[in-house]
C-alpha atoms as a PDB file:
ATOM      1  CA  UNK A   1     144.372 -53.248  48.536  1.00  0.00           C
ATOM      2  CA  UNK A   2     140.934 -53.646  47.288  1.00  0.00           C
ATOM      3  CA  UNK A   3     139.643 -57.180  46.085  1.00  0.00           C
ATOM      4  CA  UNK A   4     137.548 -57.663  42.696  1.00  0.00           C
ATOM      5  CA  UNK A   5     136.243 -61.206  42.331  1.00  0.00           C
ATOM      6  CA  UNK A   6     134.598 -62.078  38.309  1.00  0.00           C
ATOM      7  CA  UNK A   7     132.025 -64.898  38.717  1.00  0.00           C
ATOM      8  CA  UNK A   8     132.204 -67.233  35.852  1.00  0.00           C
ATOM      9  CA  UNK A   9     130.682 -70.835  34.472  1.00  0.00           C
ATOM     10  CA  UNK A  10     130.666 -72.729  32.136  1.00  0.00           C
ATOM     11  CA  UNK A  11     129.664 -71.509  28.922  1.00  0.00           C
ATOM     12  CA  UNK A  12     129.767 -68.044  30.192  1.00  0.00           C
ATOM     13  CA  UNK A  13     130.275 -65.215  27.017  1.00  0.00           C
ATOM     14  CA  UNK A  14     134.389 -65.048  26.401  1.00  0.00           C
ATOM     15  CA  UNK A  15     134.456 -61.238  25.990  1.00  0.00           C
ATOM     16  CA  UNK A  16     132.763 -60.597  29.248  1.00  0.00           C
ATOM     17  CA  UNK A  17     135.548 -61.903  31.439  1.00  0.00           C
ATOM     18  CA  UNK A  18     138.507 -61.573  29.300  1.00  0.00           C
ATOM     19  CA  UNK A  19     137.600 -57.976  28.835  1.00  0.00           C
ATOM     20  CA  UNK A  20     137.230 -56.992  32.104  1.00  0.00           C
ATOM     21  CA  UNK A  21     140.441 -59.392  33.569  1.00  0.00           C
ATOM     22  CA  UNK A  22     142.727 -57.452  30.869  1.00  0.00           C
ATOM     23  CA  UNK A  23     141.333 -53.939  31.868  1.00  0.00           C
ATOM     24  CA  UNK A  24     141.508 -54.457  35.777  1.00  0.00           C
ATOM     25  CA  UNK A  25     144.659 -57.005  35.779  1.00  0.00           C
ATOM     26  CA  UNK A  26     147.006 -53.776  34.345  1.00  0.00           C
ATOM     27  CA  UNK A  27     146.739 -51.971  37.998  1.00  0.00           C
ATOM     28  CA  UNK A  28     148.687 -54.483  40.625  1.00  0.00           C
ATOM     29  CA  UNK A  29     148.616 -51.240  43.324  1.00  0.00           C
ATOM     30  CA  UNK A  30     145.371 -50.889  43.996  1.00  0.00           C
ATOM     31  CA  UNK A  31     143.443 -53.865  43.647  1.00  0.00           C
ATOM     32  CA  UNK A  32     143.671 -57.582  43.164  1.00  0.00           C
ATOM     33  CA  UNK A  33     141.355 -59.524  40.772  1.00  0.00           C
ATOM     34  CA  UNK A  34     140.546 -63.042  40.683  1.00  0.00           C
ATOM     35  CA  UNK A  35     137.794 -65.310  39.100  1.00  0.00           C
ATOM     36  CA  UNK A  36     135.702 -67.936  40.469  1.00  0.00           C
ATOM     37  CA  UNK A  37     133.554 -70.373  39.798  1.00  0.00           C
ATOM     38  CA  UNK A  38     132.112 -73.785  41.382  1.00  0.00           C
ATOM     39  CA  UNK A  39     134.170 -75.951  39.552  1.00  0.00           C
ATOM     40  CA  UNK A  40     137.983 -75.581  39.169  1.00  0.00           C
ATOM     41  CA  UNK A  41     138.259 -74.843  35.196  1.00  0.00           C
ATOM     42  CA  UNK A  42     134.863 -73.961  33.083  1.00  0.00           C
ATOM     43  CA  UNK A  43     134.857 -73.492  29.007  1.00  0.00           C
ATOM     44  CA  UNK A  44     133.691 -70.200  27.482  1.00  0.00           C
ATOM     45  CA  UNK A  45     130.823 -70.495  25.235  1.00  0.00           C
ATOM     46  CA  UNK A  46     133.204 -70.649  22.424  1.00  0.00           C
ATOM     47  CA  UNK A  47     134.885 -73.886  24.102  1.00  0.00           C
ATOM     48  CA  UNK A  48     138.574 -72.330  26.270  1.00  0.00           C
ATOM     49  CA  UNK A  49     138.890 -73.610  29.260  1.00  0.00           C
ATOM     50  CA  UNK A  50     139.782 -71.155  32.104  1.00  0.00           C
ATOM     51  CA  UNK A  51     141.282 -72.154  35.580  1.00  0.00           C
ATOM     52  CA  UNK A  52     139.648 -70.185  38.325  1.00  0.00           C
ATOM     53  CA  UNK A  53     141.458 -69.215  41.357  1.00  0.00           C
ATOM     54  CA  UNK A  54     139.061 -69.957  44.221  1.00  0.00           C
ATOM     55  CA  UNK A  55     135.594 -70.796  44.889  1.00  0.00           C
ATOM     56  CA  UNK A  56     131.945 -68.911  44.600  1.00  0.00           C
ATOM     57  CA  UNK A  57     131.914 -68.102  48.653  1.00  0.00           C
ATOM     58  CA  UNK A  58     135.035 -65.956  48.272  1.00  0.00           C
ATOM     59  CA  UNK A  59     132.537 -63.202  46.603  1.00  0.00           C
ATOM     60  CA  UNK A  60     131.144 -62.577  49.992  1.00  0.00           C
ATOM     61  CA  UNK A  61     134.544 -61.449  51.615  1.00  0.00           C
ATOM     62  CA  UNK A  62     134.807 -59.470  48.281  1.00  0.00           C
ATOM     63  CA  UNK A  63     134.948 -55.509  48.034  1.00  0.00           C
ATOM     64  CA  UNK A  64     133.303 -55.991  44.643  1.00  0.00           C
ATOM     65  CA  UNK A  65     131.541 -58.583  42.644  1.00  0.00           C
ATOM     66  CA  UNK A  66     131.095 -58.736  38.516  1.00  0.00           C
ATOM     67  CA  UNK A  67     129.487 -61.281  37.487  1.00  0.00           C
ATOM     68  CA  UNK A  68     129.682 -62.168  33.901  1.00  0.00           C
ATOM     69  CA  UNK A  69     127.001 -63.352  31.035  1.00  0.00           C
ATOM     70  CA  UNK A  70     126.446 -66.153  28.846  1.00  0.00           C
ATOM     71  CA  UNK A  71     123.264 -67.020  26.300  1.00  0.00           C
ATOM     72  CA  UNK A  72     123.674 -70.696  27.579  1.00  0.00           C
ATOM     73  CA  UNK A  73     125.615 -70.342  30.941  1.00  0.00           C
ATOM     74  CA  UNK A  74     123.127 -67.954  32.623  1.00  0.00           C
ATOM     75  CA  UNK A  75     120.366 -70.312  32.636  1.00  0.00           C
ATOM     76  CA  UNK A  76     122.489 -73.681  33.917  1.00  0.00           C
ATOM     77  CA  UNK A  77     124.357 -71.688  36.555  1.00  0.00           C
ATOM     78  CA  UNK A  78     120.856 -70.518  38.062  1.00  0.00           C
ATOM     79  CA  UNK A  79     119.383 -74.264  37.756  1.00  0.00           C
ATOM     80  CA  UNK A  80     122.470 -75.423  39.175  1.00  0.00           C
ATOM     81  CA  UNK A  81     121.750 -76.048  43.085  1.00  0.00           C
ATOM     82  CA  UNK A  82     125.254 -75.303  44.610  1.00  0.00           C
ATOM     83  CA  UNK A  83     125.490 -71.988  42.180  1.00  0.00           C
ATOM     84  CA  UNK A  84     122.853 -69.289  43.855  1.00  0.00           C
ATOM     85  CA  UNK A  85     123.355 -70.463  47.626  1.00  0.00           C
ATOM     86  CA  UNK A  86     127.395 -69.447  47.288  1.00  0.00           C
ATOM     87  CA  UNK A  87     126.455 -65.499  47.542  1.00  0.00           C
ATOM     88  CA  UNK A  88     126.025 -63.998  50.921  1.00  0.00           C
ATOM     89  CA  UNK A  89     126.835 -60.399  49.267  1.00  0.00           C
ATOM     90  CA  UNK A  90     126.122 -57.478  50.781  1.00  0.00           C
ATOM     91  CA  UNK A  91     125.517 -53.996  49.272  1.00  0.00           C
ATOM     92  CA  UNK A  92     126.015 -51.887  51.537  1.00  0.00           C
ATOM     93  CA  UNK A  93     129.809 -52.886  51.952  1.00  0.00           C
ATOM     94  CA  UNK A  94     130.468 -53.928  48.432  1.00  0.00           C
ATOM     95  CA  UNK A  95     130.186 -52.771  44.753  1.00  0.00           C
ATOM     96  CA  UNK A  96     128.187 -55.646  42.333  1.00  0.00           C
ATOM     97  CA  UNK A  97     127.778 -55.318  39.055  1.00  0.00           C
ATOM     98  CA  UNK A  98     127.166 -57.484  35.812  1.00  0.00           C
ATOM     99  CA  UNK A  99     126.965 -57.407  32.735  1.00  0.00           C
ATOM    100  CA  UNK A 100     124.356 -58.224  30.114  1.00  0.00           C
ATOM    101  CA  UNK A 101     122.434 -61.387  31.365  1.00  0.00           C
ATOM    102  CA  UNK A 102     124.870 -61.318  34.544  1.00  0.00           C
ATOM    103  CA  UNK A 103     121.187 -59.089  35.309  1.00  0.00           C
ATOM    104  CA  UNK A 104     119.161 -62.518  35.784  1.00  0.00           C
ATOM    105  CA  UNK A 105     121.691 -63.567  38.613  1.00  0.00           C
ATOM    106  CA  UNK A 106     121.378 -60.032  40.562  1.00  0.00           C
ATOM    107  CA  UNK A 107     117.601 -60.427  40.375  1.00  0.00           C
ATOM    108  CA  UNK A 108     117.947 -63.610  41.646  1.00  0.00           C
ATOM    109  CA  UNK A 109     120.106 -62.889  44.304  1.00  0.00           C
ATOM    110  CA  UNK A 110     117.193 -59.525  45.263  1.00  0.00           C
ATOM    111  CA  UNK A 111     119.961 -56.920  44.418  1.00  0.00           C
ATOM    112  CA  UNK A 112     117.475 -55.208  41.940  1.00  0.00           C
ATOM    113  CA  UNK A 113     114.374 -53.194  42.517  1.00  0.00           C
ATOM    114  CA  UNK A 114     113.001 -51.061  39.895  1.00  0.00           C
ATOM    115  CA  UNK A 115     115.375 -50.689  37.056  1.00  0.00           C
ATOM    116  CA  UNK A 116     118.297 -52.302  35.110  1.00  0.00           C
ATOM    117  CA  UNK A 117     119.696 -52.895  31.970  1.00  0.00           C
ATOM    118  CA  UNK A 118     120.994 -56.101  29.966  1.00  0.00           C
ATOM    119  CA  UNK A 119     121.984 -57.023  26.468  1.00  0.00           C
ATOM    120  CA  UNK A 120     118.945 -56.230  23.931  1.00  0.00           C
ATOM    121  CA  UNK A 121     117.952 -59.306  23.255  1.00  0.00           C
ATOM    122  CA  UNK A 122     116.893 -60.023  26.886  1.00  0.00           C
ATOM    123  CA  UNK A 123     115.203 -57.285  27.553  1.00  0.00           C
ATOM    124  CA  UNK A 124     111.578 -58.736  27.551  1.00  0.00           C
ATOM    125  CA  UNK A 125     113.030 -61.187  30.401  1.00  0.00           C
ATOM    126  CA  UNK A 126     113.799 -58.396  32.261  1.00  0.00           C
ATOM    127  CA  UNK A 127     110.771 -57.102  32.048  1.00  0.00           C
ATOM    128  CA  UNK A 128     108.227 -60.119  32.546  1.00  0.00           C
ATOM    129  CA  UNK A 129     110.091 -60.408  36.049  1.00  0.00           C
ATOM    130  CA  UNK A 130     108.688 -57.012  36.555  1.00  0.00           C
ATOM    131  CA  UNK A 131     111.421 -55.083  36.107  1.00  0.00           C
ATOM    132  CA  UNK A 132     111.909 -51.669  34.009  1.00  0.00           C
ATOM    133  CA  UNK A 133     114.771 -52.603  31.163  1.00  0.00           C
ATOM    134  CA  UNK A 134     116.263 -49.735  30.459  1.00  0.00           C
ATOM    135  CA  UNK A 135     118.041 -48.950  26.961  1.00  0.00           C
ATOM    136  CA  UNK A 136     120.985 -47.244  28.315  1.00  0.00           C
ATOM    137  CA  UNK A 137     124.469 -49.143  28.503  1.00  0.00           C
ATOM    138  CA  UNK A 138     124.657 -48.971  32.678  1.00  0.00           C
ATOM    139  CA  UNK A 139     121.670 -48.673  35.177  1.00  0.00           C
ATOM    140  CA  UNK A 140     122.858 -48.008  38.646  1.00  0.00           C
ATOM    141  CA  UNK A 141     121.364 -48.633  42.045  1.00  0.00           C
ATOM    142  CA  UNK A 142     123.197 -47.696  44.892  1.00  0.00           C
ATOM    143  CA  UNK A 143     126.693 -49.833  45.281  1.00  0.00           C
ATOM    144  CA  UNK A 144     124.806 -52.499  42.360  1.00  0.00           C
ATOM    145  CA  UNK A 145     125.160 -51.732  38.646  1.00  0.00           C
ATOM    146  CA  UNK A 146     123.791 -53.850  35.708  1.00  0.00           C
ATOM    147  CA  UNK A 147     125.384 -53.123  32.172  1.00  0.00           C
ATOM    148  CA  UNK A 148     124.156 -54.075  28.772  1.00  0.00           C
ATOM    149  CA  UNK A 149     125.962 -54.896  25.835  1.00  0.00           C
ATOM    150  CA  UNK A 150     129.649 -56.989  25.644  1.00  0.00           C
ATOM    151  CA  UNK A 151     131.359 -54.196  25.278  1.00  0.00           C
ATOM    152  CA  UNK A 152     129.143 -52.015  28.099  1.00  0.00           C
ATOM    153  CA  UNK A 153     132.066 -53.762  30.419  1.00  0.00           C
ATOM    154  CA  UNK A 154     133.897 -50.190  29.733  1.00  0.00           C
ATOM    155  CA  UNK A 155     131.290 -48.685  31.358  1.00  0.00           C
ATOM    156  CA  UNK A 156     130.813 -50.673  34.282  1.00  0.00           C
ATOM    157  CA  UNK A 157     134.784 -50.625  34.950  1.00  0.00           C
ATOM    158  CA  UNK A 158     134.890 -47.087  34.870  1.00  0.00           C
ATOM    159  CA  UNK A 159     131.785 -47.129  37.279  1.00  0.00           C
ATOM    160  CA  UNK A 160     133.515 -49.234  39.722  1.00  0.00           C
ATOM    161  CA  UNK A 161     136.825 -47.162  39.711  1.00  0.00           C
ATOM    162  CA  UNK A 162     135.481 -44.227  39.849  1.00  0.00           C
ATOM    163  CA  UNK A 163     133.236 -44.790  42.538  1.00  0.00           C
ATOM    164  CA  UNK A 164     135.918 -45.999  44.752  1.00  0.00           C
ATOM    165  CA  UNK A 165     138.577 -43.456  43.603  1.00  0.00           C
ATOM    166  CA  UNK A 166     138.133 -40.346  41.241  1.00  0.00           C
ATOM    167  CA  UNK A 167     137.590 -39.917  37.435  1.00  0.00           C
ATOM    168  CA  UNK A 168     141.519 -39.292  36.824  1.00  0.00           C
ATOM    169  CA  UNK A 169     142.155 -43.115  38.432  1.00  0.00           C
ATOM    170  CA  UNK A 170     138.857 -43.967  36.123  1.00  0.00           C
ATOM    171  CA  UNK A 171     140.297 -42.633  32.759  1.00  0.00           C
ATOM    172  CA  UNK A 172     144.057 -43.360  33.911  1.00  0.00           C
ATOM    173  CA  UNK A 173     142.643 -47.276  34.486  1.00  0.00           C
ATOM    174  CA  UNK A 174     140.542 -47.591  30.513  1.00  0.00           C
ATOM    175  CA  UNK A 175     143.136 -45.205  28.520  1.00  0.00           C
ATOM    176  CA  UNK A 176     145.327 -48.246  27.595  1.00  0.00           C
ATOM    177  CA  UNK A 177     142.518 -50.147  26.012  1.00  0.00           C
ATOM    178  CA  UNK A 178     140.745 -47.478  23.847  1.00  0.00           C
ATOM    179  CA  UNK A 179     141.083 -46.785  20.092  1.00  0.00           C
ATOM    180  CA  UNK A 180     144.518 -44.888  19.024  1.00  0.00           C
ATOM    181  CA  UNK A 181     143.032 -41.496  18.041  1.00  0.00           C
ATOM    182  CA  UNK A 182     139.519 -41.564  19.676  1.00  0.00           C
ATOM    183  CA  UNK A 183     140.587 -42.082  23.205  1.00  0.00           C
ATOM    184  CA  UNK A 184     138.935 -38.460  23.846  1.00  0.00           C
ATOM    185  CA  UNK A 185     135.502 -39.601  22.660  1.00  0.00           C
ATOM    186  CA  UNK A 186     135.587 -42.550  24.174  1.00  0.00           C
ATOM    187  CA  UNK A 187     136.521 -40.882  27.654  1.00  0.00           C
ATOM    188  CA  UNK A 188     133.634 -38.617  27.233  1.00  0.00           C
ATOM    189  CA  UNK A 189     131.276 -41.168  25.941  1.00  0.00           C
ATOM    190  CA  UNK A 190     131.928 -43.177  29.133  1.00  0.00           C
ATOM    191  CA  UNK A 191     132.039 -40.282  31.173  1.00  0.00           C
ATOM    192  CA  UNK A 192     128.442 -39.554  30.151  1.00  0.00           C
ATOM    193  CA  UNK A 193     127.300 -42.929  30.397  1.00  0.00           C
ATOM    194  CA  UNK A 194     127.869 -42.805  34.137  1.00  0.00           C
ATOM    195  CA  UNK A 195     126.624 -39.273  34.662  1.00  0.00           C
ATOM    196  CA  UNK A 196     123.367 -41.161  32.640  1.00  0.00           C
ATOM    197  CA  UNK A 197     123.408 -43.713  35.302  1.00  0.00           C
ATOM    198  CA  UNK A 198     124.041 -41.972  38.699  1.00  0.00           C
ATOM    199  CA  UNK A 199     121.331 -39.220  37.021  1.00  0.00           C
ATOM    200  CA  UNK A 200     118.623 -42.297  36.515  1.00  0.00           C
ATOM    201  CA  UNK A 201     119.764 -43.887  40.029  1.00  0.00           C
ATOM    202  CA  UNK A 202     118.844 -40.053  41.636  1.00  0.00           C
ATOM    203  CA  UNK A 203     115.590 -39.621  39.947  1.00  0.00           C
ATOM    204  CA  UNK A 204     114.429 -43.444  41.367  1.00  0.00           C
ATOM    205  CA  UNK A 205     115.364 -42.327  44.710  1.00  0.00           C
ATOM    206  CA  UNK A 206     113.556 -39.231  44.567  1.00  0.00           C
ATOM    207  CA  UNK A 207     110.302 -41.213  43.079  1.00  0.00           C
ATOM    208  CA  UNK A 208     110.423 -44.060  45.384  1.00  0.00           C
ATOM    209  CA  UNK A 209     111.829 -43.024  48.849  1.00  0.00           C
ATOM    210  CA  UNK A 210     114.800 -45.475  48.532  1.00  0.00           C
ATOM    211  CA  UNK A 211     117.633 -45.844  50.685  1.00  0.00           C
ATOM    212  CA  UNK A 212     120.796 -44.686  49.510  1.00  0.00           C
ATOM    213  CA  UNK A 213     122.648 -47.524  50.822  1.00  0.00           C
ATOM    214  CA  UNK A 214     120.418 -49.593  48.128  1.00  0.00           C
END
């Protein structure tokens, strides 16, 4: 059974980790999620508090790693001096992803090189760190993914199932959270989105000489 771990702090954006701890929590066969943090409960940006089950160093034992956003929390949990030294991750052995200004912590960490993406209102941070934003709802590199946009957590669920599965455990996993009556252009607008992203991850190889195992 596969492990997913979804980094949190305080004042981290609700819909970020509720979103994707509903979607993944519905499949108890083939993977086990839990959240952590460096503290034993941290409050949403909108003020709920939210009991973690373990601490930041269990990401590195992870097989994947989400982290989440937060207009406030991004910017304490990267001052904080116990936050950054937790992660010992490795991406050649494990999927990381995150989602809107999650993108600040990857960069941090050196998971990104080249491109990304991150909610539109950060975009010019991305990019005075030297990095491409792209407007596209997932950017993939490799086994790391950045997604922009609250609800771009679709996206970078489906991107994580179906890269360890197939695209019938990737639409079996969202199908119970999409719109009564739309789930079909939902599928395919997800379905494209990660085409999009494995397309833009193929054409950076090709330009820079990168490593697959990026």
């Amino acid at each position: 059974m596969k492990k997913i771990v979804l980094v949190a702090f305080d004042q981290f954006t609700d819909i970020d980790l509720f979103l994707m701890w509903d979607i993944l929590g519905r499949n108890t066969k083939d993977w086990h999620v839990r959240i952590l943090a460096s503290s034993a409960i941290v409050r949403s940006a909108h003020g709920l508090p939210v009991s973690v089950h373990g601490p930041l160093s269990e990401a590195n034992s992870a097989d994947a790693v989400l982290f989440v956003s937060g207009k406030e929390g991004i910017p304490a949990a990267l001052a904080a001096p116990d936050f950054l030294p937790s992660f010992e991750l490795a991406p050649r052995r494990q999927r990381i992803g995150s989602i809107c200004a999650g993108a600040f912590i990857l960069e941090r960490l050196g998971l990104l090189s080249g491109r990304a993406t991150t909610h539109p209102d950060a975009r010019s941070g991305l990019q005075a760190l030297g990095l491409e934003s792209v407007d596209q709802p997932l950017v993939c590199q490799g086994n790391v993914a950045t997604a922009g946009g609250c609800l771009s957590a679709l996206y970078l669920v489906g991107w994580l199932i179906e890269s360890w599965f197939d695209v019938d455990k990737r639409r079996a996993t969202l199908l119970p959270v999409l719109p009564a009556g739309q789930q079909a252009l939902y599928d395919a607008l997800i379905g494209l989105s990660i085409r999009q992203a494995e397309m833009g991850a193929a054409q950076q190889k090709k330009r820079h000489g990168m490593s697959s195992n990026w």
